[in-house]
Protein backbone atom coordinates (compact mmCIF):
# COMPACT_ATOMS: atom_id res chain seq x y z
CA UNK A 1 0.00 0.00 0.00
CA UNK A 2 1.29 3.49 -1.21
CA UNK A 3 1.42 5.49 2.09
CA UNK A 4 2.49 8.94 0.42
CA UNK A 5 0.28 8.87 -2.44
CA UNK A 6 -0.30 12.65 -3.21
CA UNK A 7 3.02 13.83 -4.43
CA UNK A 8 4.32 17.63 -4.88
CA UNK A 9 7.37 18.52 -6.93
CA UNK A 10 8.74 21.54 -7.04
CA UNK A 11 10.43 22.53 -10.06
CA UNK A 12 8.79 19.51 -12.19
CA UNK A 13 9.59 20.89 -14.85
CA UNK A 14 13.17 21.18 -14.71
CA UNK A 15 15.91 18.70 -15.83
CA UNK A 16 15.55 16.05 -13.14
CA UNK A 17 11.73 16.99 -12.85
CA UNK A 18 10.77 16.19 -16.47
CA UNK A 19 12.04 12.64 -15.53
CA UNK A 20 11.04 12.16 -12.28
CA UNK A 21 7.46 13.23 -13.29
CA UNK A 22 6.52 10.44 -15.44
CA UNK A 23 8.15 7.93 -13.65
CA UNK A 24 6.07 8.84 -10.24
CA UNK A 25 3.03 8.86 -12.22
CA UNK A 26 3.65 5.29 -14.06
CA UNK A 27 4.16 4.29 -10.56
CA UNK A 28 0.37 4.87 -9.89
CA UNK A 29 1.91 8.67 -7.62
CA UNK A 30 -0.93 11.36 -8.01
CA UNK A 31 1.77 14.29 -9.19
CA UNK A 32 1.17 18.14 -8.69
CA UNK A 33 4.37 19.94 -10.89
CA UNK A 34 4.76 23.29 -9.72
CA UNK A 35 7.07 25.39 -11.23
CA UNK A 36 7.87 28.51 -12.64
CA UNK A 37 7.95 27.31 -16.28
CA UNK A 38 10.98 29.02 -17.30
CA UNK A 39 11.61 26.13 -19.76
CA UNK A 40 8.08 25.53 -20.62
CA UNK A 41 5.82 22.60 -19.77
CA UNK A 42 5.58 20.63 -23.09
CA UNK A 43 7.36 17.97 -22.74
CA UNK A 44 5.05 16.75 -19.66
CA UNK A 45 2.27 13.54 -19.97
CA UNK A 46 -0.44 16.53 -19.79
CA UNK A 47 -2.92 13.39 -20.98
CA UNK A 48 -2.18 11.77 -17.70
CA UNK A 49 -5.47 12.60 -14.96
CA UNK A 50 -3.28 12.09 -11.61
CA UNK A 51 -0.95 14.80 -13.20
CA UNK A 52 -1.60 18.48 -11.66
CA UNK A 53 0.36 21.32 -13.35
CA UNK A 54 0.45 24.69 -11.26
CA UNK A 55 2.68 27.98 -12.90
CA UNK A 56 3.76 29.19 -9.95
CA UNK A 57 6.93 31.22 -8.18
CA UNK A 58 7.94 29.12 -5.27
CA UNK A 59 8.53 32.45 -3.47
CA UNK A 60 4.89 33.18 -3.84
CA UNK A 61 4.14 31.21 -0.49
CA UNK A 62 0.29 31.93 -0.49
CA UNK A 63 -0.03 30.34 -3.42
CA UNK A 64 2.73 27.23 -2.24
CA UNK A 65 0.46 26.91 0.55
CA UNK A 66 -2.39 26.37 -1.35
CA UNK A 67 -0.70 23.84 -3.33
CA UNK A 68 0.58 21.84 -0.70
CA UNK A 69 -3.37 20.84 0.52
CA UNK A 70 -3.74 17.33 0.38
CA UNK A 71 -0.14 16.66 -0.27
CA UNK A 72 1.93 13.60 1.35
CA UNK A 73 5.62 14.56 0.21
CA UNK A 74 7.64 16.93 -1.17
CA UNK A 75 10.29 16.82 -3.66
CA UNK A 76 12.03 19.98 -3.37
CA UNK A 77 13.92 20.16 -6.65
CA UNK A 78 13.20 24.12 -7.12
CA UNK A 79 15.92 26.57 -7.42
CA UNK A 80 18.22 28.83 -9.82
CA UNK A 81 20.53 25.40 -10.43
CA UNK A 82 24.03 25.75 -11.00
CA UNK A 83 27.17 27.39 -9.95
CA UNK A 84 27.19 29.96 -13.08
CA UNK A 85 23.47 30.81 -12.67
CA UNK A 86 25.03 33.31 -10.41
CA UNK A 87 26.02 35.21 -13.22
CA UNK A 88 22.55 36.77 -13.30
CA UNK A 89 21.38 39.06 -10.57
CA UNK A 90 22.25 38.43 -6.94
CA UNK A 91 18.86 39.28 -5.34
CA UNK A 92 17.27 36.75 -8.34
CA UNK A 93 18.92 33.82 -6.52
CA UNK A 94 18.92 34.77 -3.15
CA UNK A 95 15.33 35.19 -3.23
CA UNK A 96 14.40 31.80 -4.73
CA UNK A 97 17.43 29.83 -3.16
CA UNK A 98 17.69 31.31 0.28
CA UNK A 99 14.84 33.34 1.25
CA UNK A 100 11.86 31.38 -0.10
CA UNK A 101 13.17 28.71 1.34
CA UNK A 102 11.92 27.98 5.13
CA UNK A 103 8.92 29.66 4.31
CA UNK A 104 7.93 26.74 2.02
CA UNK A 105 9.01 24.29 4.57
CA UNK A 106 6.60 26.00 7.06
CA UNK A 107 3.98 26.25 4.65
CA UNK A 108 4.62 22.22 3.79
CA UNK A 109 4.26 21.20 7.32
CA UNK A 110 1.75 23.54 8.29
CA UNK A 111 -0.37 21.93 5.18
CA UNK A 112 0.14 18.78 6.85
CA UNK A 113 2.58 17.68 4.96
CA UNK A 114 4.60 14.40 6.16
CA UNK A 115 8.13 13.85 4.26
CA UNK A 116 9.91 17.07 2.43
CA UNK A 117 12.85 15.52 0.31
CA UNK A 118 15.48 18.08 -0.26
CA UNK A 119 17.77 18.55 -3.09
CA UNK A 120 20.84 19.90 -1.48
CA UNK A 121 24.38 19.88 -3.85
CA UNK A 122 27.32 17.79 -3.44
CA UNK A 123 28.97 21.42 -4.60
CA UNK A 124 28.53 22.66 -1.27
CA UNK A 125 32.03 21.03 -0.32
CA UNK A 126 33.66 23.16 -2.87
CA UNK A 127 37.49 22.05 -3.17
CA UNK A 128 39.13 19.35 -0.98
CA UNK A 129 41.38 17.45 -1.00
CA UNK A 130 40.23 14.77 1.26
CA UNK A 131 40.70 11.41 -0.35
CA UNK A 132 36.48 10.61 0.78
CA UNK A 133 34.32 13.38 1.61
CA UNK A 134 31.72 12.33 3.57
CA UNK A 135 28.62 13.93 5.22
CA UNK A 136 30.53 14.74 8.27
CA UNK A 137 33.09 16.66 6.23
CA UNK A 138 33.07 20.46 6.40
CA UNK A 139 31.35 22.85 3.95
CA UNK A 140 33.89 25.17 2.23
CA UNK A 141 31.11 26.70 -0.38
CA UNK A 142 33.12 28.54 -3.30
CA UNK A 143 29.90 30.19 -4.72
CA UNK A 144 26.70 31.37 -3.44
CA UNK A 145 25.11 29.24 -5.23
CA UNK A 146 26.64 26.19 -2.96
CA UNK A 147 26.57 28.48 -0.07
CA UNK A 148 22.47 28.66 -0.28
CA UNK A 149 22.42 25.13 -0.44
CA UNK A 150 24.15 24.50 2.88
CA UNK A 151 22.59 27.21 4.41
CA UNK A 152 19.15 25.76 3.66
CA UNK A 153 19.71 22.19 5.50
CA UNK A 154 19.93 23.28 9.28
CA UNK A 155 16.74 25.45 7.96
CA UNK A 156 15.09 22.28 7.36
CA UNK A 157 15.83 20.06 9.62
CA UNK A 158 14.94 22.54 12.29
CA UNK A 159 11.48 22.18 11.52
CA UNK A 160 11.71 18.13 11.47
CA UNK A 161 9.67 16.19 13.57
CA UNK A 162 7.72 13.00 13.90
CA UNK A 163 4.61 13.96 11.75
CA UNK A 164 7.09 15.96 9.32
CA UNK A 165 10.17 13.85 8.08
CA UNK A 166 12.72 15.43 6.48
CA UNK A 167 15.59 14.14 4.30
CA UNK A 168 18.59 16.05 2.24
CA UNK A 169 20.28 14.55 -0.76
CA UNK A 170 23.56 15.92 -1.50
CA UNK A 171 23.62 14.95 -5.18
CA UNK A 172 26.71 14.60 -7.74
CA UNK A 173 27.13 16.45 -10.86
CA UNK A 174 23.80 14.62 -13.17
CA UNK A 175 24.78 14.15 -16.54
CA UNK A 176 22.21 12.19 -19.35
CA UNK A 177 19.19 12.35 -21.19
CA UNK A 178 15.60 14.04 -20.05
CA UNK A 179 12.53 15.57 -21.77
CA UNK A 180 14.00 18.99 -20.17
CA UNK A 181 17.26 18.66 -21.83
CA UNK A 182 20.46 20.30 -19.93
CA UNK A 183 23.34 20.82 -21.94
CA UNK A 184 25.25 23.05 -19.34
CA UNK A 185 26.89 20.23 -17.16
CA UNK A 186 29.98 18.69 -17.15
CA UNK A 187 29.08 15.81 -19.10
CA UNK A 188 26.35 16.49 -20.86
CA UNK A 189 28.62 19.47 -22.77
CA UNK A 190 31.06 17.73 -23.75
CA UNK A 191 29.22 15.55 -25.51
CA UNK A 192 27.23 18.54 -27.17
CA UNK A 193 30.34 19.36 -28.51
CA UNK A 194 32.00 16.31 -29.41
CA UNK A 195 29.19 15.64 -31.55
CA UNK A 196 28.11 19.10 -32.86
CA UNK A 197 31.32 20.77 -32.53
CA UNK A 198 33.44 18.17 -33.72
CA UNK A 199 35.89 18.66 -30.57
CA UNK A 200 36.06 18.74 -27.30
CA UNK A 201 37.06 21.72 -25.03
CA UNK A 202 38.27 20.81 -21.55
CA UNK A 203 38.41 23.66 -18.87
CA UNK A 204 41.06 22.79 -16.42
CA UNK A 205 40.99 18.85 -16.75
CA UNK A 206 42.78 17.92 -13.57
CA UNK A 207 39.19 18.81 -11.19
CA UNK A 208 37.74 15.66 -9.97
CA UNK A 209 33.79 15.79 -9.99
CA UNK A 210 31.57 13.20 -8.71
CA UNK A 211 29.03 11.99 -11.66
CA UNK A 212 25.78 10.45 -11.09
CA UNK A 213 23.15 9.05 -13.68
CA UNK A 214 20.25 10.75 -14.16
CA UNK A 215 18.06 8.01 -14.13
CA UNK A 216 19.57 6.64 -10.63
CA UNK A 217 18.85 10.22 -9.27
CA UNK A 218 15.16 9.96 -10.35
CA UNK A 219 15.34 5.82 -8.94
CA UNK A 220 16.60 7.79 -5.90
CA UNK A 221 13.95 10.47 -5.48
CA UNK A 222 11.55 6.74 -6.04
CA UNK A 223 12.79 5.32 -3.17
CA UNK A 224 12.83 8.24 -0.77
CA UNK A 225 8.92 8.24 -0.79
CA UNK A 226 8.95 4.38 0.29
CA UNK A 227 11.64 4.09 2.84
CA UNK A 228 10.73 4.10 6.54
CA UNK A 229 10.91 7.14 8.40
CA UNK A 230 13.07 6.12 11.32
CA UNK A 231 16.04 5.79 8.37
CA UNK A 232 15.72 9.38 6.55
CA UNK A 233 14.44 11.72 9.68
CA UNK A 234 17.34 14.08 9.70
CA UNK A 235 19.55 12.31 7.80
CA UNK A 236 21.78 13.88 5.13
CA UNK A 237 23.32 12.03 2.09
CA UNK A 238 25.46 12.26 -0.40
CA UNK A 239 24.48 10.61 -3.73
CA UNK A 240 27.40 10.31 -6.39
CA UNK A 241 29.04 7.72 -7.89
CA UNK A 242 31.68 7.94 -10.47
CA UNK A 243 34.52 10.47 -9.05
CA UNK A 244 36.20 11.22 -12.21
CA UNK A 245 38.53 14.01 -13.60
CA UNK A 246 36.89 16.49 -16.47
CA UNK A 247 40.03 14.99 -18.45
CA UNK A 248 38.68 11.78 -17.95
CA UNK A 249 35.45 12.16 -18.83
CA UNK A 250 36.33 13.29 -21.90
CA UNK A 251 38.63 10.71 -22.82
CA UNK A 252 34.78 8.54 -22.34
CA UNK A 253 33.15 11.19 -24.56
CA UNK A 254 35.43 11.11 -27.04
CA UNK A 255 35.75 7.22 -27.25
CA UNK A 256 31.95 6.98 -27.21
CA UNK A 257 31.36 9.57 -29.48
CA UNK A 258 33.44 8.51 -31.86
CA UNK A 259 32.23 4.82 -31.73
CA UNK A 260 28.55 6.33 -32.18
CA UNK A 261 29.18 8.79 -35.06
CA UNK A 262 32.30 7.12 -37.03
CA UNK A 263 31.81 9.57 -39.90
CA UNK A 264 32.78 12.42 -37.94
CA UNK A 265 36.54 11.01 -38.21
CA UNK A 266 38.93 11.70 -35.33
CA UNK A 267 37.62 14.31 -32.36
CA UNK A 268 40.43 16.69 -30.73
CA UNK A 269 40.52 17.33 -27.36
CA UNK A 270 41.39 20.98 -26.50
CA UNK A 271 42.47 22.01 -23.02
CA UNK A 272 42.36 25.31 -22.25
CA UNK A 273 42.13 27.33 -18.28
CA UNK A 274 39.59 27.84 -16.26
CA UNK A 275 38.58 29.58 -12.78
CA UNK A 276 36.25 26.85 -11.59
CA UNK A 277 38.70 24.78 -9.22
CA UNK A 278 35.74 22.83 -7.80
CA UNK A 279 37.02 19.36 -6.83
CA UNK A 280 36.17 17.14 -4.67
CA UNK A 281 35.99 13.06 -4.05
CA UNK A 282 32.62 12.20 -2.81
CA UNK A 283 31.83 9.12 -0.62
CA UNK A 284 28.55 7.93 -0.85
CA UNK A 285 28.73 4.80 1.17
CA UNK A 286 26.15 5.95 3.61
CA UNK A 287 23.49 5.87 1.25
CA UNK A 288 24.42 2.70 0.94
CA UNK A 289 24.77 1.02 3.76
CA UNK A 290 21.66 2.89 4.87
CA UNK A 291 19.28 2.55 2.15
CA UNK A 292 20.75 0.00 -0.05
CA UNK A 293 20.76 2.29 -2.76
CA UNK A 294 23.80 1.73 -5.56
CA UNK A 295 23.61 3.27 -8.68
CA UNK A 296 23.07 1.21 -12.05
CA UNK A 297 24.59 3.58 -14.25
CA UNK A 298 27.98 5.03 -15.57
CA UNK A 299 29.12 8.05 -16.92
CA UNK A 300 29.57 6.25 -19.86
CA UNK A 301 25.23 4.79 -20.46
CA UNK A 302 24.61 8.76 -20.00
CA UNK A 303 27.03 9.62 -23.40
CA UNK A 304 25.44 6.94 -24.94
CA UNK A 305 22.14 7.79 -24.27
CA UNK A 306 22.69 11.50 -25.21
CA UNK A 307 24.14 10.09 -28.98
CA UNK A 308 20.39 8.44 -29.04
CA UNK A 309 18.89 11.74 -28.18
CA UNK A 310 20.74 13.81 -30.79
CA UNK A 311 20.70 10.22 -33.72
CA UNK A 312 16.66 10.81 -33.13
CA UNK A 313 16.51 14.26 -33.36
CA UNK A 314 15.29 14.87 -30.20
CA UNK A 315 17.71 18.02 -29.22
CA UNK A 316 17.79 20.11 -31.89
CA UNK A 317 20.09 23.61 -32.70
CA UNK A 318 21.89 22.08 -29.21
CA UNK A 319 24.67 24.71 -28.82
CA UNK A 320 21.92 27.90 -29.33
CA UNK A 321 18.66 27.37 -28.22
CA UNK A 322 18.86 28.64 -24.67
CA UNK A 323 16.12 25.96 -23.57
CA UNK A 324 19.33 23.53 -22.78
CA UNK A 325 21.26 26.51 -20.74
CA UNK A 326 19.90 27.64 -17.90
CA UNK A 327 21.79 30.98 -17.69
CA UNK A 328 21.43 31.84 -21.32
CA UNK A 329 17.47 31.33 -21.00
CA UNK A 330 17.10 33.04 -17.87
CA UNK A 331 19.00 36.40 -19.01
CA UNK A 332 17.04 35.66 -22.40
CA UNK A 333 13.67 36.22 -19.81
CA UNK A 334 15.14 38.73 -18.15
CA UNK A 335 14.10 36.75 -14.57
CA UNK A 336 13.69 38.71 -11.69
């Protein structure tokens, strides 16, 4: 029996959203999306009668409140993602990534709410070199963007309780294929460009990321609505699973690539410098040994699935429609 039936995410619509939708709803989930729609909403099973699509700011918490009637859990995917989104205004994601914040987590629990799942960022440990970085293992945020998300756990577990359980995932850098195409991380650029570009540009090369399937981080989200309480409440964990260097993963795009599309001859990798330093080894073994959960895909399935995506023509003009970048389509709306 399905105890958290009625299922709000917010920012459905996003990268990990247009994934995680479907999935919750072919798993019998009734599934209210509410996002901002900066991207859109077509590429959601609108056909589907236990799907419930709400337009909405999260920092509009009247209307949040509203929207959380009725609800079991929370998947709290919202925010201005990524470390570069902090290119646009200041006040733009301190508003949505800070501020709004506990207000929705009040709102969620006042609603009656019982599990809020939090999408944290295994960013937030910025650079270490600490051969496993576990959950114990000090934030050293190197943008705000990782600073928000850091600052936003002790806001949330605050308000945890026995009637309110609350979880953070501190997930890896995603990479792969979704309705909501993103084609401004690590892996999923590279690949862009090994295909479109006919070479690959490495920044740096020597940062090691942590790399996690997309599909495993919707399986995760999955089984974070059916785990017992008494092995989430106030837990935090990370969720990665390759720890690979930006040279390395394009040594896999490359070989991949080039396997998939043997017309386009040899592809060059360029290395040139770069000011994001981020690196960092993450351990996930908690996860693990908590919750059993081990992720079924490489680094390696995601370029593969991506060549699928662009053989069927599902991501077309991929290095200038903004819809794949989130900074590019954000200044394009001039968000505020």
């Amino acid at each position: 029996m399905m105890k958290l039936k009625n299922v709000l995410v917010t920012g459905g619509a996003g990268y990990v959203g247009s994934l995680l939708t479907p999935q919750l709803l072919r798993l019998g989930y009734k599934v209210t999306v509410y996002d901002i729609m900066y991207f859109g909403d077509r590429f959601l099973p609108k056909s589907n009668s236990n799907l419930k699509i709400i337009s909405g700011d999260i920092r509009d918490t009247a209307r949040l409140a509203d929207a959380f009637k009725g609800i079991d859990a929370v998947i709290s995917l919202a925010c201005i993602s990524n470390d570069a989104s902090f290119d646009l205004d200041e006040k733009l994601s301190t508003s949505i990534n800070l501020d709004a914040f506990e207000p929705m987590v009040v709102a969620a629990k006042k609603a009656g709410v019982k599990r809020f799942i939090y999408a944290s960022s295994s960013s937030v440990y910025g650079v270490s070199e600490s051969p496993d970085v576990t959950e114990e293992h000090p934030l050293v945020p190197l943008t705000l963007y990782n600073k928000y998300k850091g600052m936003c756990e002790p806001l949330l577990f605050k308000h945890q309780s026995k009637d309110f359980v609350c979880v953070t995932i501190r997930p890896a850098t995603l990479c792969g294929y979704a309705p909501r195409q993103r084609l401004d991380v690590s892996v999923n650029i590279l690949t862009n460009h090994a295909i479109n570009n006919k070479k690959i540009t490495v920044f740096g090369g020597s940062q090691r990321r942590p790399n996690l399937h997309m599909q495993d981080m919707v399986d995760l989200y999955e089984l974070l609505l059916t785990v017992p309480d008494e092995k989430i409440a106030g837990e935090i964990f990370n969720a990665g699973f390759q720890n690979m260097s930006i040279m390395d993963i394009a040594q896999v795009v490359k070989r991949v690539v080039q396997e998939q599309f043997p017309e386009k001859g040899e592809i060059p990798i360029v290395t040139t410098l770069t000011d994001d330093i981020r690196s960092y080894h993450v351990n996930s073994g908690k996860i693990q040994r908590i919750l059993g959960f081990r992720p079924k895909r490489t680094v390696e399935d995601a370029v593969r699935d991506l060549c699928a995506a662009f053989k069927a023509g599902k991501l077309p003009n991929s290095l200038d429609d903004t819809f794949y970048f989130n900074v590019r389509r954000l200044k394009q709306l001039k968000a505020a």
